[in-house]
PDB file of N, CA and C in Angstrom:
ATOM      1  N   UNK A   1     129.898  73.327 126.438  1.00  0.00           N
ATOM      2  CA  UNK A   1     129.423  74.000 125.265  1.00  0.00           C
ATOM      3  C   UNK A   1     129.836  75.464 125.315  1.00  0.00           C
ATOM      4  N   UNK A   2     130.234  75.670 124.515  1.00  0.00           N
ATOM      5  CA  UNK A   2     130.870  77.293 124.225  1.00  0.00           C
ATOM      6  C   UNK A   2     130.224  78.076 123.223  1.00  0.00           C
ATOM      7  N   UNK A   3     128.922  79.282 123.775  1.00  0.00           N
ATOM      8  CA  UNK A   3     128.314  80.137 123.126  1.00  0.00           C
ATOM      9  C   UNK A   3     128.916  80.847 122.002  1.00  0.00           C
ATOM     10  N   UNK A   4     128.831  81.153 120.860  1.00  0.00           N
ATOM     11  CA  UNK A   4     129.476  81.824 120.086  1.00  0.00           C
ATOM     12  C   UNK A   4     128.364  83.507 120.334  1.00  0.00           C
ATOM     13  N   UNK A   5     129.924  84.426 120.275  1.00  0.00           N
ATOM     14  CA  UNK A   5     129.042  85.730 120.399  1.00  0.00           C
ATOM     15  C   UNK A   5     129.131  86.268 118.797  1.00  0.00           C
ATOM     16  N   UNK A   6     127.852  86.353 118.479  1.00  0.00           N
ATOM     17  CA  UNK A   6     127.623  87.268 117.363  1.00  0.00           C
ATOM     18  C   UNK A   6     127.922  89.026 117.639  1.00  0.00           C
ATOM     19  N   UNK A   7     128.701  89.723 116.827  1.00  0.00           N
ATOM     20  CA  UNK A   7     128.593  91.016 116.330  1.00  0.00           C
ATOM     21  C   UNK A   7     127.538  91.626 116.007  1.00  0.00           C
ATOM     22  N   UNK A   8     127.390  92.799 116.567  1.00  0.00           N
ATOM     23  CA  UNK A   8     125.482  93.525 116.645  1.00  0.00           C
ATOM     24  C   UNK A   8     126.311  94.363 115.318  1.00  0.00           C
ATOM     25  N   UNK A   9     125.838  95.527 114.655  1.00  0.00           N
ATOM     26  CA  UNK A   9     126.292  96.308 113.822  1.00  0.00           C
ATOM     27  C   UNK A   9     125.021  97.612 114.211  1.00  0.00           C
ATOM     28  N   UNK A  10     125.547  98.548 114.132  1.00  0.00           N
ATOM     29  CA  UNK A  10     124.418  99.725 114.157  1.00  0.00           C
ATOM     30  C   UNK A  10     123.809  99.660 112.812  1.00  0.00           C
ATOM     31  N   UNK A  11     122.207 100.239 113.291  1.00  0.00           N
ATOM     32  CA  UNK A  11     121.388 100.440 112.359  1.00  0.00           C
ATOM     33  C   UNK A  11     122.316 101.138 111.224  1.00  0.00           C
ATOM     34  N   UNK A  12     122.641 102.566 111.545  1.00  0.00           N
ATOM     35  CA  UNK A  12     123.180 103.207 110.484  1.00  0.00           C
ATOM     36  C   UNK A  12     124.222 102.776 109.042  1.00  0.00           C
ATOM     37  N   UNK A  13     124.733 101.968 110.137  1.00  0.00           N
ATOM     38  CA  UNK A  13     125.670 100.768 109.216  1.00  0.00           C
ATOM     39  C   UNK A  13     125.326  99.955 108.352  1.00  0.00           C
ATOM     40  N   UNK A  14     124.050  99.368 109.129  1.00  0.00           N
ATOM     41  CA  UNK A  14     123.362  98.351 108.395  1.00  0.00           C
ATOM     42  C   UNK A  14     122.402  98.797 106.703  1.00  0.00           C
ATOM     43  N   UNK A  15     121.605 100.578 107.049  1.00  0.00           N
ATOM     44  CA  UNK A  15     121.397 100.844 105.978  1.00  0.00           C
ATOM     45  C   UNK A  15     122.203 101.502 104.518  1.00  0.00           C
ATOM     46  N   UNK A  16     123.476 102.029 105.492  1.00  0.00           N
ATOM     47  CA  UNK A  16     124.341 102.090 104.018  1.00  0.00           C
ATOM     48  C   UNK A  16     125.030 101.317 103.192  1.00  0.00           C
ATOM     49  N   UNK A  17     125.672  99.807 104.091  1.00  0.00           N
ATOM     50  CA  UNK A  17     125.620  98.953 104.094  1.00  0.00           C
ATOM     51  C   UNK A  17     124.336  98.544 102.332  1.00  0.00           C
ATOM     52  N   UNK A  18     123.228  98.417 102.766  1.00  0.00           N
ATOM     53  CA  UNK A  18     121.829  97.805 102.162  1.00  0.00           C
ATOM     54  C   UNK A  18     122.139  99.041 100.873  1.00  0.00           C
ATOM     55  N   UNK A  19     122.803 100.198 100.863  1.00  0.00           N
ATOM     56  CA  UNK A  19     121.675 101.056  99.838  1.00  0.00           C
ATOM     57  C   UNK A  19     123.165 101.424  98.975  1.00  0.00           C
ATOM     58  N   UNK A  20     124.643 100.865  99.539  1.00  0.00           N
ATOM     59  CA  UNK A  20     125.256 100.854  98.159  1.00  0.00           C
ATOM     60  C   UNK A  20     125.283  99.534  97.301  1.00  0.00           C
ATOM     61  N   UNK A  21     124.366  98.355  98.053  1.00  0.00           N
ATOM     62  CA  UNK A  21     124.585  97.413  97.075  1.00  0.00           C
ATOM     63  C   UNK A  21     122.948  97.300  95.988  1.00  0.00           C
ATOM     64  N   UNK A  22     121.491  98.191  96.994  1.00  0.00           N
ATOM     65  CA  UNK A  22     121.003  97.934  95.961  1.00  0.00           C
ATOM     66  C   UNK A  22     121.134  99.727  95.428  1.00  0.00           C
ATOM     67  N   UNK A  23     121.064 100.384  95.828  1.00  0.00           N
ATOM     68  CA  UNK A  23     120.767 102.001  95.088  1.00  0.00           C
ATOM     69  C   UNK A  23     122.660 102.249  94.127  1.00  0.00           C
ATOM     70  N   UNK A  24     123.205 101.892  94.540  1.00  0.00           N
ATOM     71  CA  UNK A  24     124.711 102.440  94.030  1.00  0.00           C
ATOM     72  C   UNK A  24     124.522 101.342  93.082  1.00  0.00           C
ATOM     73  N   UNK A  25     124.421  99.908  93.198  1.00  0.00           N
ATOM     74  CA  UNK A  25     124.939  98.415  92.160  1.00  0.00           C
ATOM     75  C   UNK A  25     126.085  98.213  92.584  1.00  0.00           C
ATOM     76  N   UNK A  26     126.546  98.548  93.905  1.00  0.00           N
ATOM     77  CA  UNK A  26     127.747  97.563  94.246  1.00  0.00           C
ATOM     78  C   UNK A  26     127.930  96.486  94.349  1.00  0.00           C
ATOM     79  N   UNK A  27     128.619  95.596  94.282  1.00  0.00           N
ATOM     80  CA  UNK A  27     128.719  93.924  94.591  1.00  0.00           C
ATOM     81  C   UNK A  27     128.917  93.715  96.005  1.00  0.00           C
ATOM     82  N   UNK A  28     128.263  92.731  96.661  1.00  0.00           N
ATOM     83  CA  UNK A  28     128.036  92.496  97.748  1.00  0.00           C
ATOM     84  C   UNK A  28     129.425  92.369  98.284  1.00  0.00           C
ATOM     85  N   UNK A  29     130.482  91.609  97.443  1.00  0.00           N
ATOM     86  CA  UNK A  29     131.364  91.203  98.094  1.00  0.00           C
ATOM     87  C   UNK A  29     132.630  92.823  98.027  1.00  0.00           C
ATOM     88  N   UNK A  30     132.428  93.280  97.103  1.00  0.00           N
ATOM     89  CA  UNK A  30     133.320  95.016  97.196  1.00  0.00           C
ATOM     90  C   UNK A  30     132.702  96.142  98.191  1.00  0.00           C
ATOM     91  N   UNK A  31     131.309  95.880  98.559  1.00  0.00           N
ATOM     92  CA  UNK A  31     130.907  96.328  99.586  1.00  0.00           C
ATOM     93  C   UNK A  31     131.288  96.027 101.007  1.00  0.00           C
ATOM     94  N   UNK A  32     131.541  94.909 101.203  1.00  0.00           N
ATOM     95  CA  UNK A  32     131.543  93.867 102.637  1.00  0.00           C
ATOM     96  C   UNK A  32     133.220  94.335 102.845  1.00  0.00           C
ATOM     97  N   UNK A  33     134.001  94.045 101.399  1.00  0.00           N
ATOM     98  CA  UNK A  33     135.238  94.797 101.990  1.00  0.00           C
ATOM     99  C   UNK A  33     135.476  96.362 102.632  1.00  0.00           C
ATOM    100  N   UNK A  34     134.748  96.940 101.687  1.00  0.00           N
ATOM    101  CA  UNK A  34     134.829  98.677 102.063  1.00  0.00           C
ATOM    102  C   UNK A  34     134.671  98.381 103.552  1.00  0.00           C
ATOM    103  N   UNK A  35     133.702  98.222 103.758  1.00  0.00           N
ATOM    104  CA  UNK A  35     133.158  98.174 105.179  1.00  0.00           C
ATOM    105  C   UNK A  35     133.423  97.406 106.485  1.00  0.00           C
ATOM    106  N   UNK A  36     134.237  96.314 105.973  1.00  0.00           N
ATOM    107  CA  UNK A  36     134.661  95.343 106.616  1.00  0.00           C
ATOM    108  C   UNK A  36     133.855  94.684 107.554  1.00  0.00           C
ATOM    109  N   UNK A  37     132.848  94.121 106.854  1.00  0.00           N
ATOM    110  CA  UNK A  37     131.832  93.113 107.347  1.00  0.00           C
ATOM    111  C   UNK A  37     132.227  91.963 106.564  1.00  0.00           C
ATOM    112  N   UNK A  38     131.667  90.785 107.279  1.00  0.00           N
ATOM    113  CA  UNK A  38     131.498  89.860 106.603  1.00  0.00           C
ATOM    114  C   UNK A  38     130.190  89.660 105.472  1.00  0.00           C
ATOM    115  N   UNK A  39     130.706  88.704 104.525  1.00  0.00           N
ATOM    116  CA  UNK A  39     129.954  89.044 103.278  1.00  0.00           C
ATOM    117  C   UNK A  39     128.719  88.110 103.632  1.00  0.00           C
ATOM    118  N   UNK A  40     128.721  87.295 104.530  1.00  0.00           N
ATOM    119  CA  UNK A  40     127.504  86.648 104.400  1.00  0.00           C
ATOM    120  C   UNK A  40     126.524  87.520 105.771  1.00  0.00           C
ATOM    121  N   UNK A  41     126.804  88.284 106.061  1.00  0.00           N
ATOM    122  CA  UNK A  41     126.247  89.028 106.726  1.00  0.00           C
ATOM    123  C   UNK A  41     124.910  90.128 106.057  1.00  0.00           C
ATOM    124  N   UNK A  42     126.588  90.714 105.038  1.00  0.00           N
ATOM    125  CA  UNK A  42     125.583  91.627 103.765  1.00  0.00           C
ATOM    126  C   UNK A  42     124.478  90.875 103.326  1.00  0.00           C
ATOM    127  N   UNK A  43     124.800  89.331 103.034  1.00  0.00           N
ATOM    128  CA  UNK A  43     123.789  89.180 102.033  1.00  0.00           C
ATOM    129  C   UNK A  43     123.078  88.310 102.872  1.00  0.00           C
ATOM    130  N   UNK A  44     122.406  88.517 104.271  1.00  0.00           N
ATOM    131  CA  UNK A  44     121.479  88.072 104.922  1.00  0.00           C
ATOM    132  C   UNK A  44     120.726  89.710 104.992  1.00  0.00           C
ATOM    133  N   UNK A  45     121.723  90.447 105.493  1.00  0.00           N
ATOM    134  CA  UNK A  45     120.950  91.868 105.531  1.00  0.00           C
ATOM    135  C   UNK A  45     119.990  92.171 104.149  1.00  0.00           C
ATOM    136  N   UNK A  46     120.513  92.349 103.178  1.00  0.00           N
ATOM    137  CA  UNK A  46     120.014  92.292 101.539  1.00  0.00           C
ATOM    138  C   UNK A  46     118.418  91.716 101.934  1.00  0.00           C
ATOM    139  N   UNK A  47     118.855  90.369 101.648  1.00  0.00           N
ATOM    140  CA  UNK A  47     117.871  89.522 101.745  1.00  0.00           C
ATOM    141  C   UNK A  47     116.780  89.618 102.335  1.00  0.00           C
ATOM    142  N   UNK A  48     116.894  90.174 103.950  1.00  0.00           N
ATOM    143  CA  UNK A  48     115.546  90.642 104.685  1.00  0.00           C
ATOM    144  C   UNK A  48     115.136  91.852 104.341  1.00  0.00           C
ATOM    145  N   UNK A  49     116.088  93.122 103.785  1.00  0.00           N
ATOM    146  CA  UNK A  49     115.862  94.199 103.142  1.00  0.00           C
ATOM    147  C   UNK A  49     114.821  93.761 102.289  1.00  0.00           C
ATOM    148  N   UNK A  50     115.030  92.874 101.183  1.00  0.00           N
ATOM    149  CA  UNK A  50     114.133  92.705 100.028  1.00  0.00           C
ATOM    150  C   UNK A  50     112.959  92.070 100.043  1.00  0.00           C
ATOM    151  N   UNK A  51     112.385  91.340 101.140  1.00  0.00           N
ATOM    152  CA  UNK A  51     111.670  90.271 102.230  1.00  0.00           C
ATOM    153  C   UNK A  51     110.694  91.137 102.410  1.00  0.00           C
ATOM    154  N   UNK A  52     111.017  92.063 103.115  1.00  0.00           N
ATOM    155  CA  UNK A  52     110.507  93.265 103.898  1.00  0.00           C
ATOM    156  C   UNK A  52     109.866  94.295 102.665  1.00  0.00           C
ATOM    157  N   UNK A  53     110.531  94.395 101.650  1.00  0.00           N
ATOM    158  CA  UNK A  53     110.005  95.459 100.652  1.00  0.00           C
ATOM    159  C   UNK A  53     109.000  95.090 100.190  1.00  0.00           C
ATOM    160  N   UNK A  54     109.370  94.257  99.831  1.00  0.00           N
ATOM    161  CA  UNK A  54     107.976  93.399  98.771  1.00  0.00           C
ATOM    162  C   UNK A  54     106.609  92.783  99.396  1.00  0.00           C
ATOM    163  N   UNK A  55     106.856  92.755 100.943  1.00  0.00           N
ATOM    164  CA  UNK A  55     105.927  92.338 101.522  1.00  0.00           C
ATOM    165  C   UNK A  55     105.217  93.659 101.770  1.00  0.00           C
ATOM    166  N   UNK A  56     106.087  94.806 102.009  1.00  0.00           N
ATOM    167  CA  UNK A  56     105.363  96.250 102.036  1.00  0.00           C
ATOM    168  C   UNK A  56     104.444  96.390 100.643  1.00  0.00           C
ATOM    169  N   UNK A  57     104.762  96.299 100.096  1.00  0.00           N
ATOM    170  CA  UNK A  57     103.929  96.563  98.320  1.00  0.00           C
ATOM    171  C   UNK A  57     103.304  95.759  98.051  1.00  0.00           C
ATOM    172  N   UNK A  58     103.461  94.262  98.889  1.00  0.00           N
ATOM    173  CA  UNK A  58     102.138  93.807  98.323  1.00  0.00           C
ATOM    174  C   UNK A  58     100.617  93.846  99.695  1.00  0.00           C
ATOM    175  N   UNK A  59     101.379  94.646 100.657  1.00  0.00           N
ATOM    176  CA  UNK A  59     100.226  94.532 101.863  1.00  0.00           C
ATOM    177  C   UNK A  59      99.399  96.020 101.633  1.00  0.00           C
ATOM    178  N   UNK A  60      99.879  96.736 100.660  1.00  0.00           N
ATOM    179  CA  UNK A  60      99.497  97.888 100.498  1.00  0.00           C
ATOM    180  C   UNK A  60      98.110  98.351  99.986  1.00  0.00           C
ATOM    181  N   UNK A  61      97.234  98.838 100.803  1.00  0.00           N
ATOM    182  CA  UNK A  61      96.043  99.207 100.209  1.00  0.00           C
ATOM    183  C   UNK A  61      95.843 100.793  99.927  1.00  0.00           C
ATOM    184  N   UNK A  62      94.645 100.939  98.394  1.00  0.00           N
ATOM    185  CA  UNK A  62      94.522 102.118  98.471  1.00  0.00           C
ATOM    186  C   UNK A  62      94.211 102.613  99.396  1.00  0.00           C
ATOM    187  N   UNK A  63      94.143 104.056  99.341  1.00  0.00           N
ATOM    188  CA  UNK A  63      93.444 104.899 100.844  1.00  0.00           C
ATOM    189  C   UNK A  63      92.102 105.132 100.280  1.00  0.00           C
ATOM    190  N   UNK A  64      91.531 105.515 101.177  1.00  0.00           N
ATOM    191  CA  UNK A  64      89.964 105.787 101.092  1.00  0.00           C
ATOM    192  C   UNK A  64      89.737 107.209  99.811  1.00  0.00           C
ATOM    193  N   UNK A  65      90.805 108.074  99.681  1.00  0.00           N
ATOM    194  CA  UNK A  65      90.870 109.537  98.972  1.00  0.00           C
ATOM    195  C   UNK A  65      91.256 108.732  97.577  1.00  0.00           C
ATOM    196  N   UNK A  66      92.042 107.818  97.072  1.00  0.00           N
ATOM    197  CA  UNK A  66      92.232 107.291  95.997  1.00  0.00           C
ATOM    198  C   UNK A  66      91.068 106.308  95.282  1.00  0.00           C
ATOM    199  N   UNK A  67      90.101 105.438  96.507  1.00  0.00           N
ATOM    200  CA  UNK A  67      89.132 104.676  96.209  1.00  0.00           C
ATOM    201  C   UNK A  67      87.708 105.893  95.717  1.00  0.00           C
ATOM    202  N   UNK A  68      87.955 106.828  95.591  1.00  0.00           N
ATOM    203  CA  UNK A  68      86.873 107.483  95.831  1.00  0.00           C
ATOM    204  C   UNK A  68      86.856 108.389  94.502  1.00  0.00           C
ATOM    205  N   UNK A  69      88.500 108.733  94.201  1.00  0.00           N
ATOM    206  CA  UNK A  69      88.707 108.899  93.010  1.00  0.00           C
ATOM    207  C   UNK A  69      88.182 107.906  91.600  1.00  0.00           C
ATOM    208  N   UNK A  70      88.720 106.946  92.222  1.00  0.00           N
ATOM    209  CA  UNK A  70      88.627 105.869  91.210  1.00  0.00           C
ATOM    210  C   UNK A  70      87.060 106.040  90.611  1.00  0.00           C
ATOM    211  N   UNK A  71      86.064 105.735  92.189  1.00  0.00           N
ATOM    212  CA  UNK A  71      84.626 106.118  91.932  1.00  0.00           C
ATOM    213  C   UNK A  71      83.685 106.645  91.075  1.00  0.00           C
ATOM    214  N   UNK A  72      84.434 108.070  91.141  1.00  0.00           N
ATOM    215  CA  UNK A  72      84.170 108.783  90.288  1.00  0.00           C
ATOM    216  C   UNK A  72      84.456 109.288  89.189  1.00  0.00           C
ATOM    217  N   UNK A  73      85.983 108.913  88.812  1.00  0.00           N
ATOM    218  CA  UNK A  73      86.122 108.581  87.041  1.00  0.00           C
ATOM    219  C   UNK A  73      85.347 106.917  86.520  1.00  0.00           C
ATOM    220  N   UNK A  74      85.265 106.121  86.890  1.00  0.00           N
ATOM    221  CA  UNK A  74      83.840 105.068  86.377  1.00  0.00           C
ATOM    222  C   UNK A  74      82.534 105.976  86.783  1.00  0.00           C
ATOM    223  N   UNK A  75      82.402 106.497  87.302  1.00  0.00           N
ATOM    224  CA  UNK A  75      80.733 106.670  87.084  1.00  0.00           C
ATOM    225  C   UNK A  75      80.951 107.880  85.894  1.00  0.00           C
ATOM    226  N   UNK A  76      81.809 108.846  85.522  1.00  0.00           N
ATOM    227  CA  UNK A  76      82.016 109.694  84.483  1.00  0.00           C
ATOM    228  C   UNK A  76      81.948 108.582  83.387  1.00  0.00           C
ATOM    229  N   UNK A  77      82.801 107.793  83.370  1.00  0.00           N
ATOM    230  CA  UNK A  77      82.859 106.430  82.086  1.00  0.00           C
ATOM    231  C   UNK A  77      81.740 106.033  81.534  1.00  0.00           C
ATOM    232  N   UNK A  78      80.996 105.440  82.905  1.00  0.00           N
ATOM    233  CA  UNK A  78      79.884 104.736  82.847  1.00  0.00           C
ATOM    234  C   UNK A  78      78.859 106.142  82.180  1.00  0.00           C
ATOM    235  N   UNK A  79      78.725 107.129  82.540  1.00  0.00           N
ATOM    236  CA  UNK A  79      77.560 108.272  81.812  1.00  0.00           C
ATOM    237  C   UNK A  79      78.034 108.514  80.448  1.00  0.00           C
ATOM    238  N   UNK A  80      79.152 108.221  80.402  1.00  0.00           N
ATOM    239  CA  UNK A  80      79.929 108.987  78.659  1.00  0.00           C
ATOM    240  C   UNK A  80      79.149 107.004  78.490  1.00  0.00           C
ATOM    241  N   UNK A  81      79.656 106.498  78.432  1.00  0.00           N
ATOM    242  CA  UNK A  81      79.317 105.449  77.909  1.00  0.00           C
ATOM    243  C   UNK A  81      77.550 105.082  78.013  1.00  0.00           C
ATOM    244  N   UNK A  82      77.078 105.239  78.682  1.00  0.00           N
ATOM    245  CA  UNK A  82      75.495 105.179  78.603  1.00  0.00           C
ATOM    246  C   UNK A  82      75.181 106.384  76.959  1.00  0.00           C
ATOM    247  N   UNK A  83      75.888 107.560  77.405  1.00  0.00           N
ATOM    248  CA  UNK A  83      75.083 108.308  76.548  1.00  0.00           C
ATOM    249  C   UNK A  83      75.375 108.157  74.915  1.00  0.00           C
ATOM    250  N   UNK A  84      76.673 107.406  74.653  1.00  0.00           N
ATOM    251  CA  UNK A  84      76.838 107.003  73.227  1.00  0.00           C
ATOM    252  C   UNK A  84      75.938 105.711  72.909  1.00  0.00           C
ATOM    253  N   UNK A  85      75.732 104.902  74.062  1.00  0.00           N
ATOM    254  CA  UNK A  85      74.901 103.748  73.624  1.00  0.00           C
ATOM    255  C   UNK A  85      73.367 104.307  73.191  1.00  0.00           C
ATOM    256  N   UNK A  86      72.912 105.584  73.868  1.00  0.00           N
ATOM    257  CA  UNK A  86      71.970 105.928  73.789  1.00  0.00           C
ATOM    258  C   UNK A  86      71.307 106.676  72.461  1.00  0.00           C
ATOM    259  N   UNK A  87      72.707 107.345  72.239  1.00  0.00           N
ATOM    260  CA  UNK A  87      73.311 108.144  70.676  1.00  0.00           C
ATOM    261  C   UNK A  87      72.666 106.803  69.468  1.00  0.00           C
ATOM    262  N   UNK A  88      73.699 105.744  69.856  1.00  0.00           N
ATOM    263  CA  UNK A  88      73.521 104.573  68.736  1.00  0.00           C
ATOM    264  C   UNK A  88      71.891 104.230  68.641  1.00  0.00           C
ATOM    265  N   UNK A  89      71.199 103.923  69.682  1.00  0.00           N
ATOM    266  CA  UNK A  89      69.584 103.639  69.880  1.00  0.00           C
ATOM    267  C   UNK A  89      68.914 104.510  68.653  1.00  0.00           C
ATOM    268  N   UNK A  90      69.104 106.040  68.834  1.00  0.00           N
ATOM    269  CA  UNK A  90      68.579 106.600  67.941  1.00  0.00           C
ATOM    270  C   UNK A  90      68.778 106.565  66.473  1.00  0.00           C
ATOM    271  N   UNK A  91      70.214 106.689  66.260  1.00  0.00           N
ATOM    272  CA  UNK A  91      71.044 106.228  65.062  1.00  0.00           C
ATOM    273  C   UNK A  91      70.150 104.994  64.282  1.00  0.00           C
ATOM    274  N   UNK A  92      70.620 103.843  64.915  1.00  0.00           N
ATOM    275  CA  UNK A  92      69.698 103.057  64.342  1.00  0.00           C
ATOM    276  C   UNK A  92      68.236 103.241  64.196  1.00  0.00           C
ATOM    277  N   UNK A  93      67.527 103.850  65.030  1.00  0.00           N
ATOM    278  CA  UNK A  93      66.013 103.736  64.983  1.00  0.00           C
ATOM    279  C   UNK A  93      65.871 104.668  63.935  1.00  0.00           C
ATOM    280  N   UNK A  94      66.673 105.931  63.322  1.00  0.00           N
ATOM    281  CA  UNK A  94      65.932 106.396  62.155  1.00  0.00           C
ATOM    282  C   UNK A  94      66.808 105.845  60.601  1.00  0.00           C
ATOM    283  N   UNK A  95      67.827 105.075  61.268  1.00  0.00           N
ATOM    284  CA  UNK A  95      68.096 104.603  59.628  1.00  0.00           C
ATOM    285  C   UNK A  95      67.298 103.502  59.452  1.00  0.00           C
ATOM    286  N   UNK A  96      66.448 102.492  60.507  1.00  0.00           N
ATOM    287  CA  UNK A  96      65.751 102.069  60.282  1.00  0.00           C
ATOM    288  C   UNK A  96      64.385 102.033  59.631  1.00  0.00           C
ATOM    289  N   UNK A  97      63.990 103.499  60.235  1.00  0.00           N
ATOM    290  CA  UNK A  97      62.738 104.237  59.349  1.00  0.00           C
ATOM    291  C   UNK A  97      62.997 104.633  57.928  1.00  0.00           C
ATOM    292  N   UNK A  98      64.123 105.224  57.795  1.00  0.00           N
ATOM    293  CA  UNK A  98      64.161 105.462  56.424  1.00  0.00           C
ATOM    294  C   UNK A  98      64.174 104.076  55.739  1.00  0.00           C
ATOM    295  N   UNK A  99      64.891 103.196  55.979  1.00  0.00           N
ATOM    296  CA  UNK A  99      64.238 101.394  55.070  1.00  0.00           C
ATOM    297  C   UNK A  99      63.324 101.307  54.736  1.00  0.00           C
ATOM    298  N   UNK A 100      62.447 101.681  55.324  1.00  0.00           N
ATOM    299  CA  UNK A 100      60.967 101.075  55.594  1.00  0.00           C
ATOM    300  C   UNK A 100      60.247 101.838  54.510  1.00  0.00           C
TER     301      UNK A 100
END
């Protein structure tokens, strides 16, 4: 049995490589030439590039300084909104009196 040796590529390679095909819109395969990689290489690299992104954005939680924000524009909401419901209470209770 005869090991096949794979080609390592430096990091550096690997991200310019990744950022003229998604940040520039190069084609994988006019990229792979510039660079002279193989193209199914690029588009394994791509692929875990994009793997990796999306799993970042969706594992992403607010921070505690943004949850706290949030907090406190609803409880501002919630008082503006109590105090028009409270507005209406009266509203009605004296157009009601005048009916009467």
């Amino acid at each position: 049995m005869t090991r096949t040796n794979y080609r390592s590529y430096p990091a550096k390679l690997r991200k310019k490589a990744i950022k003229m095909v998604i940040e520039e819109g190069k084609t994988t395969y006019k990229t792979s030439q510039e660079l002279s990689l193989p193209k199914s290489t690029l588009e394994s690299w791509i692929k875990a590039y994009k793997s990796k992104s999306s799993k970042n954005t969706a594992d992403q939680k607010p921070s505690y300084a943004d949850l706290e924000q949030e907090l406190v524009r609803v409880n501002q909401e919630l008082d503006r909104v109590k105090m028009e419901r409270d507005i209406f209470k009266k509203v009605t209770a004296h157009f009601a009196q005048e009916t009467l």
